[in-house]
C-alpha atoms as a PDB file:
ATOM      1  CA  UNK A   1     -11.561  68.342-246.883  1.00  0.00           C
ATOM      2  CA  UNK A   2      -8.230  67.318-245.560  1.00  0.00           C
ATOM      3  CA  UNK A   3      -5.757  69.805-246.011  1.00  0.00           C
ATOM      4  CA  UNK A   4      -1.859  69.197-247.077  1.00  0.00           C
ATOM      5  CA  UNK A   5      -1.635  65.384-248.045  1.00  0.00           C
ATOM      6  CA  UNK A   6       1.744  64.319-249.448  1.00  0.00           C
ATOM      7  CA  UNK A   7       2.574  61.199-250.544  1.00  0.00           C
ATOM      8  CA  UNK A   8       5.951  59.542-250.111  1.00  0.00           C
ATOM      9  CA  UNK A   9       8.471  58.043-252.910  1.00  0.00           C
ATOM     10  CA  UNK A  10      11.107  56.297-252.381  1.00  0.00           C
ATOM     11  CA  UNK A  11      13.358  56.597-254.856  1.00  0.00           C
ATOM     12  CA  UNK A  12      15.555  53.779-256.266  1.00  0.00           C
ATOM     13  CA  UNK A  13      17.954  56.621-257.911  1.00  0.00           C
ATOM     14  CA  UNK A  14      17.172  59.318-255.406  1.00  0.00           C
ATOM     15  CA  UNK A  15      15.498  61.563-258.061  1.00  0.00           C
ATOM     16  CA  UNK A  16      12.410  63.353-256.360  1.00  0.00           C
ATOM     17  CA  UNK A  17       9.052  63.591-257.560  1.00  0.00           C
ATOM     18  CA  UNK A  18       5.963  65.567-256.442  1.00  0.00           C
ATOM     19  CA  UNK A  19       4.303  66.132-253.224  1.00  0.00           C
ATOM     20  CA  UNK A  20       0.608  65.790-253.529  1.00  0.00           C
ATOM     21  CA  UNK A  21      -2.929  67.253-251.815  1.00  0.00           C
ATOM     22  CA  UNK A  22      -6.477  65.081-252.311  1.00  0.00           C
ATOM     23  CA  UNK A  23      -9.496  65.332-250.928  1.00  0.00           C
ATOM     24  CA  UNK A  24     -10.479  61.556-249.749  1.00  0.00           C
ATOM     25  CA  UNK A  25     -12.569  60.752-252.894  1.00  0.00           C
ATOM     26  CA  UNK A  26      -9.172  60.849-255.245  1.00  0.00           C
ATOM     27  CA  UNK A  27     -11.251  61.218-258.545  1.00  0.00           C
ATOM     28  CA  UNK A  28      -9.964  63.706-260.341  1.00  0.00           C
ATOM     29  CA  UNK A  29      -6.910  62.709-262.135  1.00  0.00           C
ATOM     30  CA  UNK A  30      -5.529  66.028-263.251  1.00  0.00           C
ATOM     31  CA  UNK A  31      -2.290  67.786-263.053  1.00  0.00           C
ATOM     32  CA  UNK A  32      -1.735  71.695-262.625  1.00  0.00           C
ATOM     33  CA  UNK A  33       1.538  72.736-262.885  1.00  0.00           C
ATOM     34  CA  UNK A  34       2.597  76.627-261.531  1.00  0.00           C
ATOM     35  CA  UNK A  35       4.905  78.525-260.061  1.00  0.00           C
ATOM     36  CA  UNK A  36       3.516  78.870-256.718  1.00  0.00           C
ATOM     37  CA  UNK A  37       0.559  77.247-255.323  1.00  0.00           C
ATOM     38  CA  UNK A  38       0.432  79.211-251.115  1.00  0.00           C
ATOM     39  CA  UNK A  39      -1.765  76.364-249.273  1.00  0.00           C
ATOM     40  CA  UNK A  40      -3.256  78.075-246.565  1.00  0.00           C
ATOM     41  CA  UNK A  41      -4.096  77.397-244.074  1.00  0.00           C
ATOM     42  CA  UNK A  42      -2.774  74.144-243.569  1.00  0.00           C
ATOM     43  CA  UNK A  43      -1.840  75.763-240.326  1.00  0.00           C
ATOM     44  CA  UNK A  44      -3.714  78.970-240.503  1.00  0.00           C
ATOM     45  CA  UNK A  45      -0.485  80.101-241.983  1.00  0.00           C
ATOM     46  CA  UNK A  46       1.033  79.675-245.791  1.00  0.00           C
ATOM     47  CA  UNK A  47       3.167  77.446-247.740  1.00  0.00           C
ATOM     48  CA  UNK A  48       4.734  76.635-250.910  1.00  0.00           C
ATOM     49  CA  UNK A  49       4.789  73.038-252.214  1.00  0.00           C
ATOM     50  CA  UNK A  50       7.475  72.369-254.508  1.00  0.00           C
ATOM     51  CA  UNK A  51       8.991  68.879-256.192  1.00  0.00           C
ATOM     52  CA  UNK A  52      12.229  68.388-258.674  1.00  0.00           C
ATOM     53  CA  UNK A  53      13.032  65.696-261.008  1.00  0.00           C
ATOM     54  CA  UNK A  54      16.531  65.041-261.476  1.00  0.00           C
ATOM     55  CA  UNK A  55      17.881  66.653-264.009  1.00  0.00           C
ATOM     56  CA  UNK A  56      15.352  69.957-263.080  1.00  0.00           C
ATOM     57  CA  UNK A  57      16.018  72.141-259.597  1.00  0.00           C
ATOM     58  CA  UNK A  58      12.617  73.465-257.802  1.00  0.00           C
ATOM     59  CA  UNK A  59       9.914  72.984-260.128  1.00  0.00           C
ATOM     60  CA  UNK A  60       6.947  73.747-258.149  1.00  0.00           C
ATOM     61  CA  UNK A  61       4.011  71.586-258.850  1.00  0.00           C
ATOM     62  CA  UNK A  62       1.170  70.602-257.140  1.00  0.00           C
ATOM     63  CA  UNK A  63      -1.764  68.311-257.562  1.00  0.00           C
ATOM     64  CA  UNK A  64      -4.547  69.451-255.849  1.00  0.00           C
ATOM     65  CA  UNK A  65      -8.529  67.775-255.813  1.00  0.00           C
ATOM     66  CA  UNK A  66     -11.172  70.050-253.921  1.00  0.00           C
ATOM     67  CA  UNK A  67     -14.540  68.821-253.570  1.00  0.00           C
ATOM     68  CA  UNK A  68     -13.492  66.567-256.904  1.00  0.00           C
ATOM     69  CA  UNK A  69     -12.483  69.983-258.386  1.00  0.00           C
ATOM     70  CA  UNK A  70      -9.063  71.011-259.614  1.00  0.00           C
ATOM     71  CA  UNK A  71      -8.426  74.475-257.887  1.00  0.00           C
ATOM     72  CA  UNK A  72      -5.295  76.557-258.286  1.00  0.00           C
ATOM     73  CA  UNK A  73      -6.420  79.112-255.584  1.00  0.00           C
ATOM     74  CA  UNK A  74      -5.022  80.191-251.981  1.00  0.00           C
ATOM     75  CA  UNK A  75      -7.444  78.327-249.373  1.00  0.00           C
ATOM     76  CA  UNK A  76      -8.890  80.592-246.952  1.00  0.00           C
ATOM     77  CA  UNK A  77      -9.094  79.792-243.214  1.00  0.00           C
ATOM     78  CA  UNK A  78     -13.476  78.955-243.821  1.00  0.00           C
ATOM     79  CA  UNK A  79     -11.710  76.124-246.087  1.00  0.00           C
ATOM     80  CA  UNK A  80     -10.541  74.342-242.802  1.00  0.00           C
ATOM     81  CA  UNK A  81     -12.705  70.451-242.793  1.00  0.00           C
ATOM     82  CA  UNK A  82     -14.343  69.652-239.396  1.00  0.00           C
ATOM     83  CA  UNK A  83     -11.386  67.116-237.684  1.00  0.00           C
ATOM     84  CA  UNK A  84     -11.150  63.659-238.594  1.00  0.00           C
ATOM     85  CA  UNK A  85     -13.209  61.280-237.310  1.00  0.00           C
ATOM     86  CA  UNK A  86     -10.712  58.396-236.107  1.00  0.00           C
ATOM     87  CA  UNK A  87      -7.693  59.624-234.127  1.00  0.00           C
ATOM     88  CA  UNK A  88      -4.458  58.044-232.791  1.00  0.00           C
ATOM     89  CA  UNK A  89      -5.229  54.246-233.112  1.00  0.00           C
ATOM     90  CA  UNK A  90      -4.022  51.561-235.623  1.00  0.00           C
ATOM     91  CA  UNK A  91      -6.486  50.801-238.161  1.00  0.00           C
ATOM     92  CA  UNK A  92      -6.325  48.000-239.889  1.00  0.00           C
ATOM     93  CA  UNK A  93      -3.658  46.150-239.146  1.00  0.00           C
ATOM     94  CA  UNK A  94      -2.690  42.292-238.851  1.00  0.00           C
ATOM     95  CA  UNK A  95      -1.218  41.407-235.761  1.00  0.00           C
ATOM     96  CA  UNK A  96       2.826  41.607-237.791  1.00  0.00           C
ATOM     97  CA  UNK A  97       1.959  44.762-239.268  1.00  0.00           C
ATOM     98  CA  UNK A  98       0.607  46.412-236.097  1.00  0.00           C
ATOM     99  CA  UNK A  99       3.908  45.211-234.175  1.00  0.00           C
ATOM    100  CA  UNK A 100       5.955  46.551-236.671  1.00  0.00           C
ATOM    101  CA  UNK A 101       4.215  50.423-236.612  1.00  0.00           C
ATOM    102  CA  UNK A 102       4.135  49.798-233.073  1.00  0.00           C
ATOM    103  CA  UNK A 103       8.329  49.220-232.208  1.00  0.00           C
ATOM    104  CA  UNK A 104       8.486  52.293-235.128  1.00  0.00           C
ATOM    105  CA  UNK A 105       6.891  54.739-233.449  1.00  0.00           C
ATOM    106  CA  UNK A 106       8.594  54.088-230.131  1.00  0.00           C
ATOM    107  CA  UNK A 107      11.420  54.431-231.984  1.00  0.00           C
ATOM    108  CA  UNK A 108      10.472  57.616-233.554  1.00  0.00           C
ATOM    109  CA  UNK A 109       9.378  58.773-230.216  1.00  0.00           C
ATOM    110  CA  UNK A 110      12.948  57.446-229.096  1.00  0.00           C
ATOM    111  CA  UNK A 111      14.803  59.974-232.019  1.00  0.00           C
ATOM    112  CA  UNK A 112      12.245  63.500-232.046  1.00  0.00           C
ATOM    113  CA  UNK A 113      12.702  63.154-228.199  1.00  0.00           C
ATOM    114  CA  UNK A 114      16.661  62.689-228.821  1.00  0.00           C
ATOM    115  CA  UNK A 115      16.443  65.729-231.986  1.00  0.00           C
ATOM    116  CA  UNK A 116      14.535  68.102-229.425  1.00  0.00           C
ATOM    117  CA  UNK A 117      17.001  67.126-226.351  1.00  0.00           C
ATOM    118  CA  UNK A 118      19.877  68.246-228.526  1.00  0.00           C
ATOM    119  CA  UNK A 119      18.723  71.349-229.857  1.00  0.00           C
ATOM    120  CA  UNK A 120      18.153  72.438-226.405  1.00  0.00           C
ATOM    121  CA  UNK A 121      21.870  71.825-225.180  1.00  0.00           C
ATOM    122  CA  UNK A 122      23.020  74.638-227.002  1.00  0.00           C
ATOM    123  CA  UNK A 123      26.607  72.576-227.507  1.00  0.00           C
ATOM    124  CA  UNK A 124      28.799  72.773-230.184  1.00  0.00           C
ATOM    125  CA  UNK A 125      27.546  69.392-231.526  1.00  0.00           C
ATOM    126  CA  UNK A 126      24.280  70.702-231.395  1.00  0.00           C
ATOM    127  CA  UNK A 127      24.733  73.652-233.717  1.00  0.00           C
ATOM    128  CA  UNK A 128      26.782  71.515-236.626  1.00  0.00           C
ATOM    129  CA  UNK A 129      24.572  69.160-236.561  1.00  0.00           C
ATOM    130  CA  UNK A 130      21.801  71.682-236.874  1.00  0.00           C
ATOM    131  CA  UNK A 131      23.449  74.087-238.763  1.00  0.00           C
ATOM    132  CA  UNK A 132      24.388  70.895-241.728  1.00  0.00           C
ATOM    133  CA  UNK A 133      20.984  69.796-241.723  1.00  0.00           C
ATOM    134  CA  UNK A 134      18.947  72.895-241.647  1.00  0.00           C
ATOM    135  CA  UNK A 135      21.879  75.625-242.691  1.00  0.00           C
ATOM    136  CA  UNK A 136      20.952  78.321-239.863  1.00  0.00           C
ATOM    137  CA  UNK A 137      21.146  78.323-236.264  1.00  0.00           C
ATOM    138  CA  UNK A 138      18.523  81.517-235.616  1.00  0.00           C
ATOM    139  CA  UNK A 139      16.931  80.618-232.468  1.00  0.00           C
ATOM    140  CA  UNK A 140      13.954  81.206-234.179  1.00  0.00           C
ATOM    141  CA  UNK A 141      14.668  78.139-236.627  1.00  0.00           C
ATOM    142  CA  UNK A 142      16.177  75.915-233.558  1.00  0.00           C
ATOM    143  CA  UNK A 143      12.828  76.405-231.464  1.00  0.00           C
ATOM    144  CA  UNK A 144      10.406  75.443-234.428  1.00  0.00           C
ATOM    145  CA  UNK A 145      12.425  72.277-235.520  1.00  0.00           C
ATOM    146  CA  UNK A 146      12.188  70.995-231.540  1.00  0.00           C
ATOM    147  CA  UNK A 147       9.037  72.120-231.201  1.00  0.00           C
ATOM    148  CA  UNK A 148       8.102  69.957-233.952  1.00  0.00           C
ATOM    149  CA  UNK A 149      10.183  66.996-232.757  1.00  0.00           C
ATOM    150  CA  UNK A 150       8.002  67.656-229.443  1.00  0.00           C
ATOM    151  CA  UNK A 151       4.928  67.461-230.747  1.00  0.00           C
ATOM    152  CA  UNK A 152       6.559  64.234-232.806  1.00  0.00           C
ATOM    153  CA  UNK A 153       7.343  62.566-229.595  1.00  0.00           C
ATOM    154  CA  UNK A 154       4.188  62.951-227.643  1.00  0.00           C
ATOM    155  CA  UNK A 155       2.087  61.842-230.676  1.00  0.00           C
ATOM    156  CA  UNK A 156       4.567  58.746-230.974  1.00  0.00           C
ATOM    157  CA  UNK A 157       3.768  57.276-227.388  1.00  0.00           C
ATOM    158  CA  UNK A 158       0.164  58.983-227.114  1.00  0.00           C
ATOM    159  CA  UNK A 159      -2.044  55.464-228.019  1.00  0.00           C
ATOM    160  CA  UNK A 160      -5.125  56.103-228.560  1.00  0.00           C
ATOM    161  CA  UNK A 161      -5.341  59.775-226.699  1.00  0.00           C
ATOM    162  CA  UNK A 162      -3.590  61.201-229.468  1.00  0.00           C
ATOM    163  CA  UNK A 163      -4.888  63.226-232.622  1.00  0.00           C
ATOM    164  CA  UNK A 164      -3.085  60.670-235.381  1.00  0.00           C
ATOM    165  CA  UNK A 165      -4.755  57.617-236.644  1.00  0.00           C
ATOM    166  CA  UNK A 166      -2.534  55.745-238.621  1.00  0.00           C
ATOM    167  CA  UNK A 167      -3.267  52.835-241.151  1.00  0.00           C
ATOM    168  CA  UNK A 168      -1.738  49.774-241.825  1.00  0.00           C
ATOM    169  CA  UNK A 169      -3.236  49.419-245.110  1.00  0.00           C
ATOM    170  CA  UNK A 170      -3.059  52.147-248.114  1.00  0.00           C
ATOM    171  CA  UNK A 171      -6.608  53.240-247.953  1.00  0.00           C
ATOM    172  CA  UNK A 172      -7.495  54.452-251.679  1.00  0.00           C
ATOM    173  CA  UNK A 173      -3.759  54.878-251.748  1.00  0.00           C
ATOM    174  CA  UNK A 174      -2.563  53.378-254.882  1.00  0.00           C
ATOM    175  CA  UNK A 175       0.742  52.252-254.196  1.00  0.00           C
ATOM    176  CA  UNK A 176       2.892  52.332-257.215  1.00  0.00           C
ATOM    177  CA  UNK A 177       6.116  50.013-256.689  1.00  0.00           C
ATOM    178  CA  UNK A 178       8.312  49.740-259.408  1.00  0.00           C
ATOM    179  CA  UNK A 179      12.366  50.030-260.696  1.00  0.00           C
ATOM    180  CA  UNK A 180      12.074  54.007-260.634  1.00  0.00           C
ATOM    181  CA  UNK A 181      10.366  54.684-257.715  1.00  0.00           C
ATOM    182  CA  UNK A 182       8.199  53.304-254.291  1.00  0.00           C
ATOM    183  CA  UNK A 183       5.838  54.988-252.459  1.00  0.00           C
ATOM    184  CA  UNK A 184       6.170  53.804-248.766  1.00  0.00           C
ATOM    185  CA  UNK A 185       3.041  56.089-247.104  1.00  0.00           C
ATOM    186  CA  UNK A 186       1.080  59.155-246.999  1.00  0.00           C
ATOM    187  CA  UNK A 187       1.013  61.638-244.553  1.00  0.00           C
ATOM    188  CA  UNK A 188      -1.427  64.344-244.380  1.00  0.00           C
ATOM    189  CA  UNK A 189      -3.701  66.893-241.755  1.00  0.00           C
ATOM    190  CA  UNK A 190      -6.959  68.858-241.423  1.00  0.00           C
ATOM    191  CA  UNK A 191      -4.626  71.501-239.435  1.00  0.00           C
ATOM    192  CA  UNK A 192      -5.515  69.630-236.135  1.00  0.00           C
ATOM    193  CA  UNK A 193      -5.715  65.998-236.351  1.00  0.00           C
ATOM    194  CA  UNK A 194      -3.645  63.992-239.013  1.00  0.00           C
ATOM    195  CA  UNK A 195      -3.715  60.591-240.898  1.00  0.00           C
ATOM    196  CA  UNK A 196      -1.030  58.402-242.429  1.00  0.00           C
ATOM    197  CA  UNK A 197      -2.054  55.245-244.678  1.00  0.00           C
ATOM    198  CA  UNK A 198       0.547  52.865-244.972  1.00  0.00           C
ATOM    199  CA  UNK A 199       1.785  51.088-248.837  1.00  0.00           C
ATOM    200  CA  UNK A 200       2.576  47.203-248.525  1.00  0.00           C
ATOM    201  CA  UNK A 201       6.340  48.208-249.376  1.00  0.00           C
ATOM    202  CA  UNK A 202       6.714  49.928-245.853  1.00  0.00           C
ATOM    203  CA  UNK A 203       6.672  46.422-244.658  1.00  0.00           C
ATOM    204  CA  UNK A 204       8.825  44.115-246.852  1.00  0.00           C
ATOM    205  CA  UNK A 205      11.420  46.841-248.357  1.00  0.00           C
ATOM    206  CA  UNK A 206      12.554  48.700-245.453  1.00  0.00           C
ATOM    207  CA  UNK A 207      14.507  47.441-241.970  1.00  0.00           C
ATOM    208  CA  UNK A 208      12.383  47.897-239.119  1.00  0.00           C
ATOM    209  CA  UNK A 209      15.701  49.288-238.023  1.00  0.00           C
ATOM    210  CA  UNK A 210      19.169  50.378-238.942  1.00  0.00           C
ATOM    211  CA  UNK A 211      22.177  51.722-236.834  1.00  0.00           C
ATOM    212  CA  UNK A 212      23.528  53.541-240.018  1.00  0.00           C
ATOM    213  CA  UNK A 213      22.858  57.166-240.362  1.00  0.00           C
ATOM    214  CA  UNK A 214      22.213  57.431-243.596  1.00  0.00           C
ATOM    215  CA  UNK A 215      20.239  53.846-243.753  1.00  0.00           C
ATOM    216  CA  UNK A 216      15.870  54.763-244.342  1.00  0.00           C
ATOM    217  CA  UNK A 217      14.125  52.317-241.993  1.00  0.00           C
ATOM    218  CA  UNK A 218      10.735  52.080-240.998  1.00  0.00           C
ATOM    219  CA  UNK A 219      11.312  54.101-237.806  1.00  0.00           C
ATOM    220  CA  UNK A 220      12.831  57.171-239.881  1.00  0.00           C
ATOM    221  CA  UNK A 221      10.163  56.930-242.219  1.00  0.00           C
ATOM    222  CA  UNK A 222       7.246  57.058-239.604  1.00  0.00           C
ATOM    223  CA  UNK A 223       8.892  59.794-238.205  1.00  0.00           C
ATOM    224  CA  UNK A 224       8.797  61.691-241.701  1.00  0.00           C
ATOM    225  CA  UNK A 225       5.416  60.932-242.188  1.00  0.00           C
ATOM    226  CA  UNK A 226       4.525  62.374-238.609  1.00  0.00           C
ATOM    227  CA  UNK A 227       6.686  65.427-239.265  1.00  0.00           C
ATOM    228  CA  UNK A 228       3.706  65.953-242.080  1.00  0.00           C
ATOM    229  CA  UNK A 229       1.109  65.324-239.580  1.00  0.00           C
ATOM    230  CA  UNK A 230       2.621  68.029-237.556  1.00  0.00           C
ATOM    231  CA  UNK A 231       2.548  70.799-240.754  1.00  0.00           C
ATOM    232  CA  UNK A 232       6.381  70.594-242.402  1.00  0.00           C
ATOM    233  CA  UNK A 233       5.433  69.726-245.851  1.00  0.00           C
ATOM    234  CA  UNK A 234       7.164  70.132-249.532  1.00  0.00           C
ATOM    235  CA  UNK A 235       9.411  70.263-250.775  1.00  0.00           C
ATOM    236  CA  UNK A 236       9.715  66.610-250.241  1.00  0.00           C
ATOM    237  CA  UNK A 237      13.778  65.793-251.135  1.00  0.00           C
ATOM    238  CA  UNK A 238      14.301  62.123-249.670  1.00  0.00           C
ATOM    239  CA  UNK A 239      17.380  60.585-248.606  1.00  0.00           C
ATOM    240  CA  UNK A 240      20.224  61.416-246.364  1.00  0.00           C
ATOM    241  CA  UNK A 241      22.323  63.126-248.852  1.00  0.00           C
ATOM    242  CA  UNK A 242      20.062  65.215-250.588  1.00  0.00           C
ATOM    243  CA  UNK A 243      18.449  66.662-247.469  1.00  0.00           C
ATOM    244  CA  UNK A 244      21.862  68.015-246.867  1.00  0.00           C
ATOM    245  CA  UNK A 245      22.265  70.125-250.074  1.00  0.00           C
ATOM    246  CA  UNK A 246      18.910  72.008-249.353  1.00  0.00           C
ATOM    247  CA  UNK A 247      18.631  75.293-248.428  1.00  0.00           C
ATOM    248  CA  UNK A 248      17.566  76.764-244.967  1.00  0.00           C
ATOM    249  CA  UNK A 249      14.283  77.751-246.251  1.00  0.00           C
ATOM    250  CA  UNK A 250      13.515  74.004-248.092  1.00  0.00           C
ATOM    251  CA  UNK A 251      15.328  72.432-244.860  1.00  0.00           C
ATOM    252  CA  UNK A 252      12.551  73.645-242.664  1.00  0.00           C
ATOM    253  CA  UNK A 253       9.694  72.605-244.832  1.00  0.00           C
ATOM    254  CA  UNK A 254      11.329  69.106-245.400  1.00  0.00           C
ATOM    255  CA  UNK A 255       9.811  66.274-243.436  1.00  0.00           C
ATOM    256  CA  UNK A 256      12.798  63.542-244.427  1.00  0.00           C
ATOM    257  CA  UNK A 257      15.498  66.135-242.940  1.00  0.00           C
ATOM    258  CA  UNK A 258      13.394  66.143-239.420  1.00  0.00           C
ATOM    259  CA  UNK A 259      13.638  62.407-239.860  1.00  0.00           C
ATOM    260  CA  UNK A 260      17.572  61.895-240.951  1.00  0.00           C
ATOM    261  CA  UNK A 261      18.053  64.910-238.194  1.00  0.00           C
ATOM    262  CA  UNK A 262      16.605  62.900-235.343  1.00  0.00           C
ATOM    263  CA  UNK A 263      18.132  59.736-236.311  1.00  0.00           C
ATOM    264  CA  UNK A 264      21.767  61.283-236.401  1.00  0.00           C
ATOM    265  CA  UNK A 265      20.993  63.270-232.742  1.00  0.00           C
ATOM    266  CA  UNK A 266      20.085  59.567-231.289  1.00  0.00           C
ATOM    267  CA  UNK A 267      22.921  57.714-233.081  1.00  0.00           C
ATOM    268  CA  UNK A 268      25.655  60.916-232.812  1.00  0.00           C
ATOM    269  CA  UNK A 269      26.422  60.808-236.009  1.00  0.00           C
ATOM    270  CA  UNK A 270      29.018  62.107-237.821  1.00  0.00           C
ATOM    271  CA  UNK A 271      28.590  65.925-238.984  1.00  0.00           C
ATOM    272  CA  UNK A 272      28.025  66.067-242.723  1.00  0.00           C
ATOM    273  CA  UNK A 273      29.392  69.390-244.509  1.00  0.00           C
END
């Protein structure tokens, strides 16, 4: 059983919808909606998955399949699935598509490396840009969000030696596209090795690049959906805006404001307030 598996909207209105967990046989099509689900241990360690529909702040939902079996239980560390069996390659890909995930992860590689760098200069640019996209500067907070980049980084320009496989194609993903919303990929990881599957939209709705801060490309979003790979799930807010009204706590747990994070370090953006 994988363990944490989100999958990614992108939202015409930027109104944000759930994150999401499934076992690989996605048969169960049921909805459980609490207060707090703790997913442990996605990381040996707990979490709280939360999504938000626009006119509603911090509704925390989940939708969870367990051996084809709704559960609305805390996982215990036995839960943990053997590792997957594929790592760090490109699966299924056509020659265009695997160019295309190929010059995005370099470039992902290109901005965690950048993120990381920056954190690490201790400079006044350093902390307000950290400070408006994660709204603390604890050393504690500043180490885990570079760490992360690291780990980002390495995986990005590992090849095959890696522990990531990622997919070109959606894989049992059904990829809704429509006026409201568009899911781009899904990210997700046993708690050692990780797996993104890849929606035709990622392709033919997104630059493979943009010098704009605020502009989602395919780089940024590879890098989000490594950030999941690498455990920083939920509460899944999307877009360069919103990332910047969460707070500290949601910040840290946000994939898309490691993403908009790195791409401002390697750009020098602007500091948002």
């Amino acid at each position: 059983m994988v363990v944490g598996a989100f999958l990614r909207h992108r939202l015409a209105d930027d109104r944000h919808y759930n994150g999401e967990t499934w076992d690989d046989n996605l048969q169960t099509d049921q909805w459980n909606i609490m207060k707090r689900l703790e997913l442990g241990p996605r990381s040996l360690a707990s979490t709280s998955v939360f999504f938000s529909f626009s006119n509603l702040s911090c509704i925390p939902a989940i939708k969870m399949r367990f051996f084809q079996t709704l559960v609305a239980l805390p996982l215990i560390a036995g839960a943990v699935a053997s590792p997957l069996d594929a790592r760090a390659t490109l699966q299924n890909c056509s020659p265009e598509g695997k160019q295309m995930i190929d010059n995005a992860l370099s470039q992902a590689a290109k901005m965690a490396h950048a993120g990381a760098n920056l954190i690490r200069t201790n400079s006044d640019y350093s902390a307000n840009l950290f400070q408006s996209f994660f709204k603390t500067n604890d050393a504690q907070s500043r180490n885990r969000v570079a760490g992360v980049l690291d780990k980002i980084a390495a995986e990005a320009t590992n090849g095959n030696q890696g522990v990531v496989t990622y997919y070109c194609t959606p894989e049992g993903i059904d990829c809704v596209d429509s006026h409201a919303f568009t899911m781009t990929a899904y990210g997700e990881t046993d708690g050692t090795y990780g797996r993104i599957r890849t929606c035709p939209a990622y392709f033919t709705k997104f630059p493979a690049w943009s010098n704009s801060c605020s502009v989602l490309d395919q780089a940024t979003s590879s890098l989000h959906e490594m950030a999941h790979t690498k455990g920083i799930f939920g509460p899944e807010t999307y877009g360069y805006d919103a990332v910047h009204g969460l707070s500290s706590y949601a910040a840290l747990e946000n994939a898309e404001s490691y993403a908009f994070f790195s791409k401002s370090a390697f750009l020098n953006c602007d500091v948002t307030n």
